[in-house]
Protein backbone atom coordinates (compact mmCIF):
# COMPACT_ATOMS: atom_id res chain seq x y z
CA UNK A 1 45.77 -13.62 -25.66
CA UNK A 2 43.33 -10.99 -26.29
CA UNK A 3 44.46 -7.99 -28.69
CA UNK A 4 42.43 -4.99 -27.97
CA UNK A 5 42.69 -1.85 -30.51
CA UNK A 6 42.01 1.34 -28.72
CA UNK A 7 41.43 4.94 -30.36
CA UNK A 8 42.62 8.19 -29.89
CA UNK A 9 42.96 8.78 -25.91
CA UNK A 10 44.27 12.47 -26.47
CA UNK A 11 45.05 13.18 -22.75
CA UNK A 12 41.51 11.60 -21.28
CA UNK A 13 43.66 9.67 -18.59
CA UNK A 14 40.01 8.70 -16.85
CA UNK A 15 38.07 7.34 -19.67
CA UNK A 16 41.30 5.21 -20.09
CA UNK A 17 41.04 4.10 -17.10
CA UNK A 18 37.25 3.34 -17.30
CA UNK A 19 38.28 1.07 -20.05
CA UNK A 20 40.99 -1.04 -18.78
CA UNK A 21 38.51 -1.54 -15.91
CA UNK A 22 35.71 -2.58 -18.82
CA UNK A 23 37.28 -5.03 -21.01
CA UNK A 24 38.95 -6.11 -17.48
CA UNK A 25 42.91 -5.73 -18.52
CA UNK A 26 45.20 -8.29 -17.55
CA UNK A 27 48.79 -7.77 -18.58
CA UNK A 28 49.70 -11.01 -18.01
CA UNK A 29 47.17 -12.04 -20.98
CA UNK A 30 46.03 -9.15 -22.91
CA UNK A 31 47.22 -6.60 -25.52
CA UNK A 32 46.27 -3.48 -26.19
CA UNK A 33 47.30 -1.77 -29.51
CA UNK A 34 46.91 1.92 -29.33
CA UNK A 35 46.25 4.15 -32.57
CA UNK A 36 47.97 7.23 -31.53
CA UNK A 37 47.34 10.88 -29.89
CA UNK A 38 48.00 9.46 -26.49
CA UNK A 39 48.03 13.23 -25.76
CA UNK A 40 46.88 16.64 -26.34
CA UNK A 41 43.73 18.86 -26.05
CA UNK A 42 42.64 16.45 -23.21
CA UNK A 43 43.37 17.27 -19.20
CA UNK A 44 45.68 14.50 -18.33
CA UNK A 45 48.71 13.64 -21.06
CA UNK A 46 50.96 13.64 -18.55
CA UNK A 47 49.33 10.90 -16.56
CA UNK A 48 48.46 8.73 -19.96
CA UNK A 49 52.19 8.87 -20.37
CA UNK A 50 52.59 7.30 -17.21
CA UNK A 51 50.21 4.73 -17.51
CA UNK A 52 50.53 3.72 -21.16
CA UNK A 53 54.77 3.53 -20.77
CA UNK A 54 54.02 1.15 -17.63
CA UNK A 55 52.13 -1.29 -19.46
CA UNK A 56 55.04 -2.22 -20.67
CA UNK A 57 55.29 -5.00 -23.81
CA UNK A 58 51.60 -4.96 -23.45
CA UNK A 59 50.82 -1.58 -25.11
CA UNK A 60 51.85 -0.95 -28.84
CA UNK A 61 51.32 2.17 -29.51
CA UNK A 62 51.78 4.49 -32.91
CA UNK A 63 52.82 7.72 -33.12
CA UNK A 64 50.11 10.22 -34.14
CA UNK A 65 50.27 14.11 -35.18
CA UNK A 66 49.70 15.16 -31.34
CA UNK A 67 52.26 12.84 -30.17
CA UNK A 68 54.72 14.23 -32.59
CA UNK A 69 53.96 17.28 -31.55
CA UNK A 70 54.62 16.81 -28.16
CA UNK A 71 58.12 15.83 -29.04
CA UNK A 72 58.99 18.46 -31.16
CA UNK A 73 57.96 20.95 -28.74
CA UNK A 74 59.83 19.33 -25.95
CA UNK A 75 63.07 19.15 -28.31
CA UNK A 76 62.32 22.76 -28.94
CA UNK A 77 61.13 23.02 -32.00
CA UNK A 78 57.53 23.77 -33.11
CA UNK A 79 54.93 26.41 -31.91
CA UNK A 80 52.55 26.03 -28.67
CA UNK A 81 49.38 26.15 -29.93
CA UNK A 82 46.02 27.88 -27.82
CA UNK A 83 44.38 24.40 -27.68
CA UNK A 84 47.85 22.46 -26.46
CA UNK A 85 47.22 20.95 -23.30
CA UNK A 86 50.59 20.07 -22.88
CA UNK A 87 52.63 21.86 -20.07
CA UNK A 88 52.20 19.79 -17.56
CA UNK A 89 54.42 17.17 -19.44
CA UNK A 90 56.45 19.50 -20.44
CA UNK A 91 57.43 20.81 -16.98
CA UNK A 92 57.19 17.47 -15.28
CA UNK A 93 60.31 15.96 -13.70
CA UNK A 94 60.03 12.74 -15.43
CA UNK A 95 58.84 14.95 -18.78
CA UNK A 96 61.94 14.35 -20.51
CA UNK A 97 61.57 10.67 -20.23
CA UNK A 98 58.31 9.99 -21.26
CA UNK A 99 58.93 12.29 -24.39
CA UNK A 100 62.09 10.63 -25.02
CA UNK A 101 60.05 6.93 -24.67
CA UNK A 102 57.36 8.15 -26.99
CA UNK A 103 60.10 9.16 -29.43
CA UNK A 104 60.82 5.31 -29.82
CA UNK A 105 57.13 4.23 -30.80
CA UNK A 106 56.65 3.01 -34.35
CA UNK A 107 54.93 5.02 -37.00
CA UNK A 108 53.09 1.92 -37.87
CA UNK A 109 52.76 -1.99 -36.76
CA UNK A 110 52.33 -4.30 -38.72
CA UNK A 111 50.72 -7.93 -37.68
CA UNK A 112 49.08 -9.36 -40.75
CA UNK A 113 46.06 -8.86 -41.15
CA UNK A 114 46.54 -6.04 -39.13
CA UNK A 115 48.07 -2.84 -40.12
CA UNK A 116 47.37 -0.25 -37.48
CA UNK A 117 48.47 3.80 -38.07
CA UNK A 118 47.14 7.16 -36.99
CA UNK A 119 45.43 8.48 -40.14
CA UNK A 120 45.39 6.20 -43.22
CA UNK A 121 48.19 5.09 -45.91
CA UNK A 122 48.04 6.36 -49.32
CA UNK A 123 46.57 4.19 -51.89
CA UNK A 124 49.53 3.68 -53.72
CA UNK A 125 51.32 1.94 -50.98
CA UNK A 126 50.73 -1.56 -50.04
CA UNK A 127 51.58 -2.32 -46.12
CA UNK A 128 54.52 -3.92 -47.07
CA UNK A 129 55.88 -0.75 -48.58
CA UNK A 130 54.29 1.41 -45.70
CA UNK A 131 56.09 -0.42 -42.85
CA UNK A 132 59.66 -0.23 -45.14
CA UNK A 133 58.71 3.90 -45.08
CA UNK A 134 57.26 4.44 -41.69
CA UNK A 135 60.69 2.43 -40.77
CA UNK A 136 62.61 5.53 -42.33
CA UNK A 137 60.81 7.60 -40.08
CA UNK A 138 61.41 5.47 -37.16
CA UNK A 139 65.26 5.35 -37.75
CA UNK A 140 65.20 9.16 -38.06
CA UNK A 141 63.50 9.57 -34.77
CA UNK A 142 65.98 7.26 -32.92
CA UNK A 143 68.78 8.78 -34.43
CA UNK A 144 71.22 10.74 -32.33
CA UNK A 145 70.03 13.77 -34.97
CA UNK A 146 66.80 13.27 -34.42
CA UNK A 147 66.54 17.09 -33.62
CA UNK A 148 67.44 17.22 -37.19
CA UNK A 149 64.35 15.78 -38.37
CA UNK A 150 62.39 17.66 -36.21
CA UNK A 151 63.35 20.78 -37.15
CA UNK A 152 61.39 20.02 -40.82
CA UNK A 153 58.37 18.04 -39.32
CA UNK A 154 56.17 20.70 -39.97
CA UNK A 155 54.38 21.73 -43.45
CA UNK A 156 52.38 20.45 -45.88
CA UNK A 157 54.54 20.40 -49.32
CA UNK A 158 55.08 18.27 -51.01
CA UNK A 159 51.44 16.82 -50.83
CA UNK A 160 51.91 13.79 -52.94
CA UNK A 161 54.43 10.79 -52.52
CA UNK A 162 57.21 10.22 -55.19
CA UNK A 163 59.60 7.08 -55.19
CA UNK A 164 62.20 9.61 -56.02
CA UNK A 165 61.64 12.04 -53.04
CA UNK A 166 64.87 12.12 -50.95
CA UNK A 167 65.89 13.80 -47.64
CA UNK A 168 63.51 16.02 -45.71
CA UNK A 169 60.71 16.10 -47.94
CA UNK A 170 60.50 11.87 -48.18
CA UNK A 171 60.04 11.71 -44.84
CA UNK A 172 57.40 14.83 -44.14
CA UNK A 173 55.16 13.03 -46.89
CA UNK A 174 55.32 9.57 -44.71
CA UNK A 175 54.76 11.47 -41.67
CA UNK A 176 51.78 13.73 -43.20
CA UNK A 177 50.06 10.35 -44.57
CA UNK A 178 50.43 8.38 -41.79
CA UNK A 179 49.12 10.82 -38.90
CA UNK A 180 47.58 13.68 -40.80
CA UNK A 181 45.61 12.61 -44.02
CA UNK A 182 41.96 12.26 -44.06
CA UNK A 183 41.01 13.02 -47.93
CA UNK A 184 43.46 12.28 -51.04
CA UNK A 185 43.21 11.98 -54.78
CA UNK A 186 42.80 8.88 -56.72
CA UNK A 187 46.55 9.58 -57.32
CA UNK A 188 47.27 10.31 -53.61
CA UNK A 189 47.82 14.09 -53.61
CA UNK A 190 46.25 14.64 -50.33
CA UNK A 191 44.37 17.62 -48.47
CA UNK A 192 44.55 18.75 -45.15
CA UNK A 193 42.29 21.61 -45.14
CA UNK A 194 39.58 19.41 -45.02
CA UNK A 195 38.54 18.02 -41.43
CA UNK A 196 34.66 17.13 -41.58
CA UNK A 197 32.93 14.02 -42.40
CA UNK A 198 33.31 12.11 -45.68
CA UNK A 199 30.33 14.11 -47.32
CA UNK A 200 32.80 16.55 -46.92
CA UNK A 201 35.02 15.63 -49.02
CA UNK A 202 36.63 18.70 -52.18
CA UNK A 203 36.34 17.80 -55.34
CA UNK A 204 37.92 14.99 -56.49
CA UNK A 205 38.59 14.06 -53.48
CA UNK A 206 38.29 10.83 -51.44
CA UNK A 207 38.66 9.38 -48.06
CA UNK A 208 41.82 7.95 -48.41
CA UNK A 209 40.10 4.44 -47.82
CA UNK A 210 37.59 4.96 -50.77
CA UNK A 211 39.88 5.52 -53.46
CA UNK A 212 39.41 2.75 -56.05
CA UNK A 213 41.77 -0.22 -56.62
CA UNK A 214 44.04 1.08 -52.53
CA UNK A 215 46.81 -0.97 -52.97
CA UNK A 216 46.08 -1.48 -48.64
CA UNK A 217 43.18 -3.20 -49.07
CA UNK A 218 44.19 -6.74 -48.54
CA UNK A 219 44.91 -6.13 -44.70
CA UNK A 220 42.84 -4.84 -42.26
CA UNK A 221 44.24 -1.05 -41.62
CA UNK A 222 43.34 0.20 -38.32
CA UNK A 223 43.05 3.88 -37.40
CA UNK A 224 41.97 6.70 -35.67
CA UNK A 225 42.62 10.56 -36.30
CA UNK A 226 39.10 11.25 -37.63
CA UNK A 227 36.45 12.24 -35.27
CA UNK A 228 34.12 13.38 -37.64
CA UNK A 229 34.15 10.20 -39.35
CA UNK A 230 33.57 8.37 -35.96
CA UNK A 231 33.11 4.59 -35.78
CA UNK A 232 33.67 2.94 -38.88
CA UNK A 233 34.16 -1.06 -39.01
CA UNK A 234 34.15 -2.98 -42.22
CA UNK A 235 36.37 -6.27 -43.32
CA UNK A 236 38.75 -4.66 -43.66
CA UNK A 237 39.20 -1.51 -42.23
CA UNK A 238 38.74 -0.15 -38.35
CA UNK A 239 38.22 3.28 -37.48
CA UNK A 240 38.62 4.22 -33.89
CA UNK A 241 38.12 7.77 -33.07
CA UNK A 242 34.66 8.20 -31.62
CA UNK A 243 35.68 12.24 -30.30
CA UNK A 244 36.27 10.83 -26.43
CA UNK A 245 38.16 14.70 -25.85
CA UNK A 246 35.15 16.04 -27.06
CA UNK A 247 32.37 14.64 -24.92
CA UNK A 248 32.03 11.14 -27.35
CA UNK A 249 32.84 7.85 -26.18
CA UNK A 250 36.59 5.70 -26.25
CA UNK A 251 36.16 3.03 -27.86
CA UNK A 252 37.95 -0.49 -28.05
CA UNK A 253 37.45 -3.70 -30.84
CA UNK A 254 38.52 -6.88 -29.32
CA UNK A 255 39.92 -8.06 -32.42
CA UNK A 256 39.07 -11.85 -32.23
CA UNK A 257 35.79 -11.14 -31.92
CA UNK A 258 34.99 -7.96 -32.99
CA UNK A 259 32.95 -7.06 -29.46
CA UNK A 260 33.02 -3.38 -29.54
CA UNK A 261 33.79 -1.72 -25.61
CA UNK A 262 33.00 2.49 -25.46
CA UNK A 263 33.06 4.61 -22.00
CA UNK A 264 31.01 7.44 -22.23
CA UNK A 265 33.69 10.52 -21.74
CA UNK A 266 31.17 13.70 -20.63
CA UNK A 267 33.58 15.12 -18.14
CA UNK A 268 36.50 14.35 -20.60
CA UNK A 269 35.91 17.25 -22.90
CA UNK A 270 38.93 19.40 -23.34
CA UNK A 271 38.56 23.32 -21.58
CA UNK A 272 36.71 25.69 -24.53
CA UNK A 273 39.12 27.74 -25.95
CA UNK A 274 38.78 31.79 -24.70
C-alpha cells in the first residue's frame, strides 16, 4: 500500500491531476497524504475540493493557513484578500459542503515515523505533545461553536507557546505554528514577517527545523508552506512545497522508497495581481 506525500496544491486542480496520472493512483491500493493549502491563489480550489473530498479514506489531508482561511471566510469571518482566488467556492452550490468537510481535516497526522503538518512544530514540542494540541484545535473546529473560534483565528500575539496559555490565545499559537511558522527562536518565539529562504533568516532566528536539540526530531515531520525553501529531504524531515501556483513543479515522495514524482506547473501560475 503505497503512501504518497503530496505538497501544497493551492487551487492547481490540473497539475493534480497530472500527478495522480504520474505515480498512476489506485484507490484501491494507494494513499496519498496531503500537506495542506488544497486552495487559494491557484485557478481551480473549487474543483480540488471536489476531487480531493472524493478520494475518500484515501486522501489525508491537513489543514493549512489557506484552507483555514477559506473557512473562516465562508463562516463569515475574516477579510477577502486581492490575491484570494476563492469565490468560486464560495458561491458554488455544493460550497457549503466542501467548506464544512474541510472543517473536519486534522491539524496534524500522526503515523510514526511520520508526522505530517503545514508549516513546522515548535521545537519545544515533541509529536506526541503536538498531536494532543493540534487535537484542541480539531475539537474546536468540530464544535457546534466553531464560529467561535473563528472569530479569533486571526493575529499574531502571543508569538511564543506557554503550557499555561488558556482559551483563545492557546489555540491561535497551535494554529500559527502549525500552518504559519517558517523562522523561530531557539526558545520558539516565532516570526512571521519573514517569508524568504533560510539565508533569510532575522537575527537570532532559525528555521524552525534548525534550532538545536527540536524536541521533533526523532520522527520524520513532513511539510509544506515554504516555497522559498523548496525541496528539502533529509532523514528526517520532508519539505514539499516546490511553488507549483507559481510556475514550479508539484511534487510527491513515495515514502517507502523515497522516489521523488514533480509535474511541471507553467500554466498553473496564479493571475498577477493589478
Amino acid at each position: 500500500m503505497p503512501t504518497y506525500a503530496i505538497g501544497d496544491v493551492q487551487g492547481c486542480c490540473g497539475a493534480l491531476q497530472r500527478m495522480l496520472d504520474a505515480i498512476r493512483f489506485d484507490a484501491r491500493r494507494d494513499r496519498l497524504w496531503f500537506v495542506g493549502d488544497l486552495v487559494n491563489r491557484g485557478p481551480a480550489s473549487l474543483e480540488t475540493l471536489r476531487l480531493v473530498k472524493s478520494l475518500g479514506e484515501s486522501a489525508v489531508v491537513v489543514l493549512g493557513n489557506h484552507d483555514l482561511h477559506l473557512i473562516a471566510l465562508e463562516a463569515g469571518y475574516g477579510r477577502r484578500r486581492a490575491d484570494d482566488t476563492l469565490e468560486e467556492v464560495l458561491g458554488a452550490a455544493d460550497g457549503a459542503e466542501l467548506v464544512a468537510w474541510l472543517r473536519r481535516r486534522p491539524l496534524m497526522h500522526l503515523e510514526l515515523p511520520y508526522a505530517v503538518v503545514h508549516a513546522g512544530l515548535l521545537p519545544q514540542w515533541t509529536v506526541a505533545q503536538a498531536r494532543s494540541l493540534a487535537a484542541e484545535v480539531e475539537g474546536a473546529l468540530c464544535a457546534p461553536t466553531y464560529r467561535d473560534f473563528l472569530a479569533m483565528l486571526y493575529g499574531s500575539r502571543p508569538d511564543r507557546w506557554d503550557d499555561r496559555l488558556k482559551g483563545h490565545d492557546r489555540l491561535r499559537v497551535i494554529v500559527n505554528a502549525m500552518t504559519r511558522m517558517r523562522f523561530c527562536m531557539a526558545d520558539g518565539v516565532m516570526a512571521f514577517q519573514a517569508k524568504g529562504p533560510p539565508e533569510n533568516a532575522p537575527k537570532r532566528f532559525f528555521p524552525w527545523f534548525d534550532v538545536p536539540r527540536r524536541a521533533s526530531a526523532n520522527a520524520t515531520v513532513i511539510f509544506g508552506h515554504w516555497s522559498a525553501l523548496g525541496l528539502k529531504v533529509g532523514p528526517n524531515l520532508i519539505g514539499l512545497d516546490t511553488g507549483c501556483v507559481w510556475g514550479g513543479t508539484l511534487s510527491a515522495l513515495r515514502l517507502e522508497d523515497r522516489r521523488l514524482f514533480q509535474v511541471r506547473c507553467p500554466m498553473e501560475q496564479a493571475p498577477a495581481l493589478e
